[in-house]
Protein backbone atom coordinates (compact mmCIF):
# COMPACT_ATOMS: atom_id res chain seq x y z
CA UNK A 1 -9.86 26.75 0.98
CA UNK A 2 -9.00 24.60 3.47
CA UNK A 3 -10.82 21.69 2.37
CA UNK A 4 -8.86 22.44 -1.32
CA UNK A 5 -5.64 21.48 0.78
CA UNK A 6 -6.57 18.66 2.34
CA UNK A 7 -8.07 16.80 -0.77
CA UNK A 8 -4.89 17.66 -2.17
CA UNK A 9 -2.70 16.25 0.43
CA UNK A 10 -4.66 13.03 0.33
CA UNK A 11 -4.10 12.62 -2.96
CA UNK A 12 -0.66 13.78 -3.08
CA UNK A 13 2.31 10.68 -3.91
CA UNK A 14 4.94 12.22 -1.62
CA UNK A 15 2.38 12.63 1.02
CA UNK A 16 1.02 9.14 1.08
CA UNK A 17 4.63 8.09 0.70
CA UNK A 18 4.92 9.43 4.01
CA UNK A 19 1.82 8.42 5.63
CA UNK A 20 2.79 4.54 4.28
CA UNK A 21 6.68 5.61 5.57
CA UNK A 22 5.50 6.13 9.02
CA UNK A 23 2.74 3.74 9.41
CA UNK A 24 5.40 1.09 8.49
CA UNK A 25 8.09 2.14 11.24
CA UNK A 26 5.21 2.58 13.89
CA UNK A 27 4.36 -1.13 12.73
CA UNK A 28 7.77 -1.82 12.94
CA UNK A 29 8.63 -0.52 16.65
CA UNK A 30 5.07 -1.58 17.75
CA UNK A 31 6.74 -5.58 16.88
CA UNK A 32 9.60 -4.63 19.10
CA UNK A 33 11.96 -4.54 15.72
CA UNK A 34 14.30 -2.86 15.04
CA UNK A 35 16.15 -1.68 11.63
CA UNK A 36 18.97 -4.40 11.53
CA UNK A 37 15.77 -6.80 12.59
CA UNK A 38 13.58 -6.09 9.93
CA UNK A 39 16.09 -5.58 7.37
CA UNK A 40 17.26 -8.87 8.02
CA UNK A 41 13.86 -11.03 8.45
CA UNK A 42 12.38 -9.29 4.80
CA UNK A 43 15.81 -9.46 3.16
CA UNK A 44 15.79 -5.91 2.47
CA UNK A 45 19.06 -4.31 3.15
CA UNK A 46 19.55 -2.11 5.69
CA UNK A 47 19.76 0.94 3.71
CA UNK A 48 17.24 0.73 1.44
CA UNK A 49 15.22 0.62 5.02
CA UNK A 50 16.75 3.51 6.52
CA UNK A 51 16.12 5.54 3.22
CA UNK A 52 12.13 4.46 3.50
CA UNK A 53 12.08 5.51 6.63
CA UNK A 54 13.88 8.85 6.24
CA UNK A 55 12.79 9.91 2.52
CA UNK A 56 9.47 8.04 1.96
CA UNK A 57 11.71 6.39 -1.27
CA UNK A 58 11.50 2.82 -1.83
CA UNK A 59 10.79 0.06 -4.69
CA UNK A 60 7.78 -1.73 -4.80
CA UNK A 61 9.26 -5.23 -3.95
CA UNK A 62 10.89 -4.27 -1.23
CA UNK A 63 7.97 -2.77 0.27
CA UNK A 64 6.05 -5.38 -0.07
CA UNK A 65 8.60 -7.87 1.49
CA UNK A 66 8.43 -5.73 4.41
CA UNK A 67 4.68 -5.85 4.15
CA UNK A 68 5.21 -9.58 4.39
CA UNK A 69 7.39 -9.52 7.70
CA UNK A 70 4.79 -7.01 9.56
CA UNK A 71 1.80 -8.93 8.47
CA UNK A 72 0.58 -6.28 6.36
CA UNK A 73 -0.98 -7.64 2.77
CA UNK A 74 -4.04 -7.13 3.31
CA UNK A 75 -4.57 -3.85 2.07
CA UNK A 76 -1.66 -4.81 -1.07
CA UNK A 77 -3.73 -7.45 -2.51
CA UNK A 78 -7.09 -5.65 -2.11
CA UNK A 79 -5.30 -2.66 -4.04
CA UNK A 80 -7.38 -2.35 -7.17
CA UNK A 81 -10.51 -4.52 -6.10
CA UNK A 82 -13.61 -3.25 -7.68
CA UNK A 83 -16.85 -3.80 -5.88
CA UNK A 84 -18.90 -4.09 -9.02
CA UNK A 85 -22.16 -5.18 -7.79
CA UNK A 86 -23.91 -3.60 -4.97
CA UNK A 87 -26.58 -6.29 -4.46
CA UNK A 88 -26.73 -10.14 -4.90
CA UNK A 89 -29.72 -9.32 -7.77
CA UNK A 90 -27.87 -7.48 -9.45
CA UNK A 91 -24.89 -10.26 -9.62
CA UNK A 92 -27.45 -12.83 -11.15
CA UNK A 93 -28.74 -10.17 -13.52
CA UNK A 94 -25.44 -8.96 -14.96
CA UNK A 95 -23.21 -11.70 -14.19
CA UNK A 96 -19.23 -10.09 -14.31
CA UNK A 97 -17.18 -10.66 -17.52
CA UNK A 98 -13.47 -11.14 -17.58
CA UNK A 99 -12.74 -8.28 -19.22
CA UNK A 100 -8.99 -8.87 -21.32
CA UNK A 101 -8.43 -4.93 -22.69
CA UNK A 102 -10.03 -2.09 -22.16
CA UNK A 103 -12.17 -0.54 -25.18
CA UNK A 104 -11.51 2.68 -27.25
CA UNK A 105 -13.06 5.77 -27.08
């Protein structure tokens, strides 16, 4: 049962919210910033800050301007890459195509 809640927490948005929340103000205090610092170097304002850091709740630019500040983009622009080969044979055999839509089923 216990493994039933902890796949769900993991996959849970208000969870990770607050996972990403506090990672960011650990980050954050770890560069000796502080809100008014931050706020001010990402040109996020102050509250929208303050309401990441209390309620998880922020837009997707701003976090990503913060991102920017804390040297943290890494992980933002590998978001949705795909591994799709798992050996350098099969990249010569089945060379990727730029897919431009995805097909019906």
């Amino acid at each position: 049962m216990a493994d039933k809640i902890n796949m769900l927490d993991r996959y849970n948005p208000p969870v990770i919210a607050a996972l990403i929340a506090a990672k960011m103000k650990k980050l954050r205090i770890s560069n000796n910033l502080t809100q008014t610092d931050l706020a001010s170097r990402s040109g996020v304002s102050l509250g929208s800050l303050k309401r990441f850091e209390s309620t998880h709740q922020v837009s997707l630019q701003s976090l990503l301007k913060l991102a920017v500040v804390l040297d943290a983009m890494l992980p933002f622009q590998q978001l949705f890459d795909k591994n799709e080969f798992e050996s350098i044979d099969q990249l010569i055999t089945n060379p990727a195509k730029d897919r431009k839509r995805a097909r019906r089923v």
